[in-house]
C-alpha atoms as a PDB file:
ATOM      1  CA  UNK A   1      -4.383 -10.007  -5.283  1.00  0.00           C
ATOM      2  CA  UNK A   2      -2.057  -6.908  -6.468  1.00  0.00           C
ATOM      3  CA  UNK A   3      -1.371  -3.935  -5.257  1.00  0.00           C
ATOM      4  CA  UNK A   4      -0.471  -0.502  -6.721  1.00  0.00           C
ATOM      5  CA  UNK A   5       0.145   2.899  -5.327  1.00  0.00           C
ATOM      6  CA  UNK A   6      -0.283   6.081  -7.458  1.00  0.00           C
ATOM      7  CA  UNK A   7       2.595   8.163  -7.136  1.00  0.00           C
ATOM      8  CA  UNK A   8       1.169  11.177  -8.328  1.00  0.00           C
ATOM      9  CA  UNK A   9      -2.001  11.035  -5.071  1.00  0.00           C
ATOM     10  CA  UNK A  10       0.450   9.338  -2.699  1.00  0.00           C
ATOM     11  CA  UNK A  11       1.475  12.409  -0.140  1.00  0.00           C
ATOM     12  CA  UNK A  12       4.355   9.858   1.746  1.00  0.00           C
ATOM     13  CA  UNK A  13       2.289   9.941   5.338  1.00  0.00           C
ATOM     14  CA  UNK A  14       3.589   6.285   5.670  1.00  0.00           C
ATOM     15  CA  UNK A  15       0.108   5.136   7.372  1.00  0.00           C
ATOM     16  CA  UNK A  16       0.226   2.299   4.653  1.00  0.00           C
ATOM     17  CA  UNK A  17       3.239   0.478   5.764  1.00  0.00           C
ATOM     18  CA  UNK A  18       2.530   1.037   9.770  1.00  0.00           C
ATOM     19  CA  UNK A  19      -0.559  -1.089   8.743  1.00  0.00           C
ATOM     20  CA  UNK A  20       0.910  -3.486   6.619  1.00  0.00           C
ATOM     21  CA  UNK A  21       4.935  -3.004   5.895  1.00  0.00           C
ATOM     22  CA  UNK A  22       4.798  -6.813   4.577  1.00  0.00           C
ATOM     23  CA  UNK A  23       3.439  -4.997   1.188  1.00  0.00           C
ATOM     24  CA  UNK A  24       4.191  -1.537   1.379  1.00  0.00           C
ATOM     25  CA  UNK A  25       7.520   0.663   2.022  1.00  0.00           C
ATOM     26  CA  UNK A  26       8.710   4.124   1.539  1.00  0.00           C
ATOM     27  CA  UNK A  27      11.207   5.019  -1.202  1.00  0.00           C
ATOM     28  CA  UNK A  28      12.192   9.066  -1.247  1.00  0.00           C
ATOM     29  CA  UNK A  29       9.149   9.683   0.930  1.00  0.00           C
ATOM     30  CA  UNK A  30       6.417   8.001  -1.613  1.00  0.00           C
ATOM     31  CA  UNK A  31       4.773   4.460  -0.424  1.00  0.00           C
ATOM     32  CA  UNK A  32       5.514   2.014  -2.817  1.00  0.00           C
ATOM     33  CA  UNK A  33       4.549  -1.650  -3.211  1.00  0.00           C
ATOM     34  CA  UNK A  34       7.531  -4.025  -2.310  1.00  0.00           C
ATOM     35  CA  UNK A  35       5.347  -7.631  -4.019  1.00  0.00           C
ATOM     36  CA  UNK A  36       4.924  -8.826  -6.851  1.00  0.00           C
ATOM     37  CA  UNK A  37       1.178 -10.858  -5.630  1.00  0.00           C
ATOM     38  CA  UNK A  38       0.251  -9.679  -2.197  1.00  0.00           C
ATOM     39  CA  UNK A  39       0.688 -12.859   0.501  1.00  0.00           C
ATOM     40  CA  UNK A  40      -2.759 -14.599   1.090  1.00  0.00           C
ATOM     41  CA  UNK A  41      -2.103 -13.559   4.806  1.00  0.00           C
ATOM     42  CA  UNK A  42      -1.051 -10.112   4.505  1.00  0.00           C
ATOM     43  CA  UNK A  43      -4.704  -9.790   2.196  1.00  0.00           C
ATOM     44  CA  UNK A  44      -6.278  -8.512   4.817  1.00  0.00           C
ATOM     45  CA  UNK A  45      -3.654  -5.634   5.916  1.00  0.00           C
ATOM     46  CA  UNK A  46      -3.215  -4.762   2.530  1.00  0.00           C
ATOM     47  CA  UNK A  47      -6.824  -3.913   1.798  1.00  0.00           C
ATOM     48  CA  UNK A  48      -6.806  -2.370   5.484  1.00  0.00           C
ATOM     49  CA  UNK A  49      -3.697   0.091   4.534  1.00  0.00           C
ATOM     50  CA  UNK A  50      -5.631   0.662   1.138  1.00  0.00           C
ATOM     51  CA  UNK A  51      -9.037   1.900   3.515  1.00  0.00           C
ATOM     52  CA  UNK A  52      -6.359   3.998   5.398  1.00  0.00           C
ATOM     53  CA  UNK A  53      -5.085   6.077   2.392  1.00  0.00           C
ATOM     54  CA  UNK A  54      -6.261   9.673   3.205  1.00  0.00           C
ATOM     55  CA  UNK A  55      -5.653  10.537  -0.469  1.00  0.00           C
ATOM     56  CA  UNK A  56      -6.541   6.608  -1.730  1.00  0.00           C
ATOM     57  CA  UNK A  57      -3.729   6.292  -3.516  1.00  0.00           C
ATOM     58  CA  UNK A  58      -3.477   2.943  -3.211  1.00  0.00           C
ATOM     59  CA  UNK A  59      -5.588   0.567  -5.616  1.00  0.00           C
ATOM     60  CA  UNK A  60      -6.566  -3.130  -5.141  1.00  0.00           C
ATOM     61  CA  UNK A  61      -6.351  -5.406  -7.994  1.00  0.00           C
ATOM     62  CA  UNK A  62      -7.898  -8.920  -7.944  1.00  0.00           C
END
């Protein structure tokens, strides 16, 4: 599993890396993903912090 964030939806409320800061971390107040491949046990939190976007800016790739 991948991650991306869209930098153009992402509005830098952070919710995604209180939820799961194994994948995701701000960079000049934009979420961005810090893996390559997404741990198998950060899966989970990852698609959790991706349900959390407000503007779902972040997409799930299998």
């Amino acid at each position: 599993m991948k991650a991306a964030v869209d930098p153009d939806r992402c509005i830098g409320c952070g919710v995604c890396e209180q939820i799961c800061n194994t994948v995701f971390e701000m960079d000049d107040n934009l979420a961005k993903v810090k893996v390559e491949t997404v741990p198998t046990d950060a899966e989970a939190g990852c698609q959790d912090a991706a349900d959390a976007c407000p503007v779902n800016a972040i997409a799930i790739i299998e």
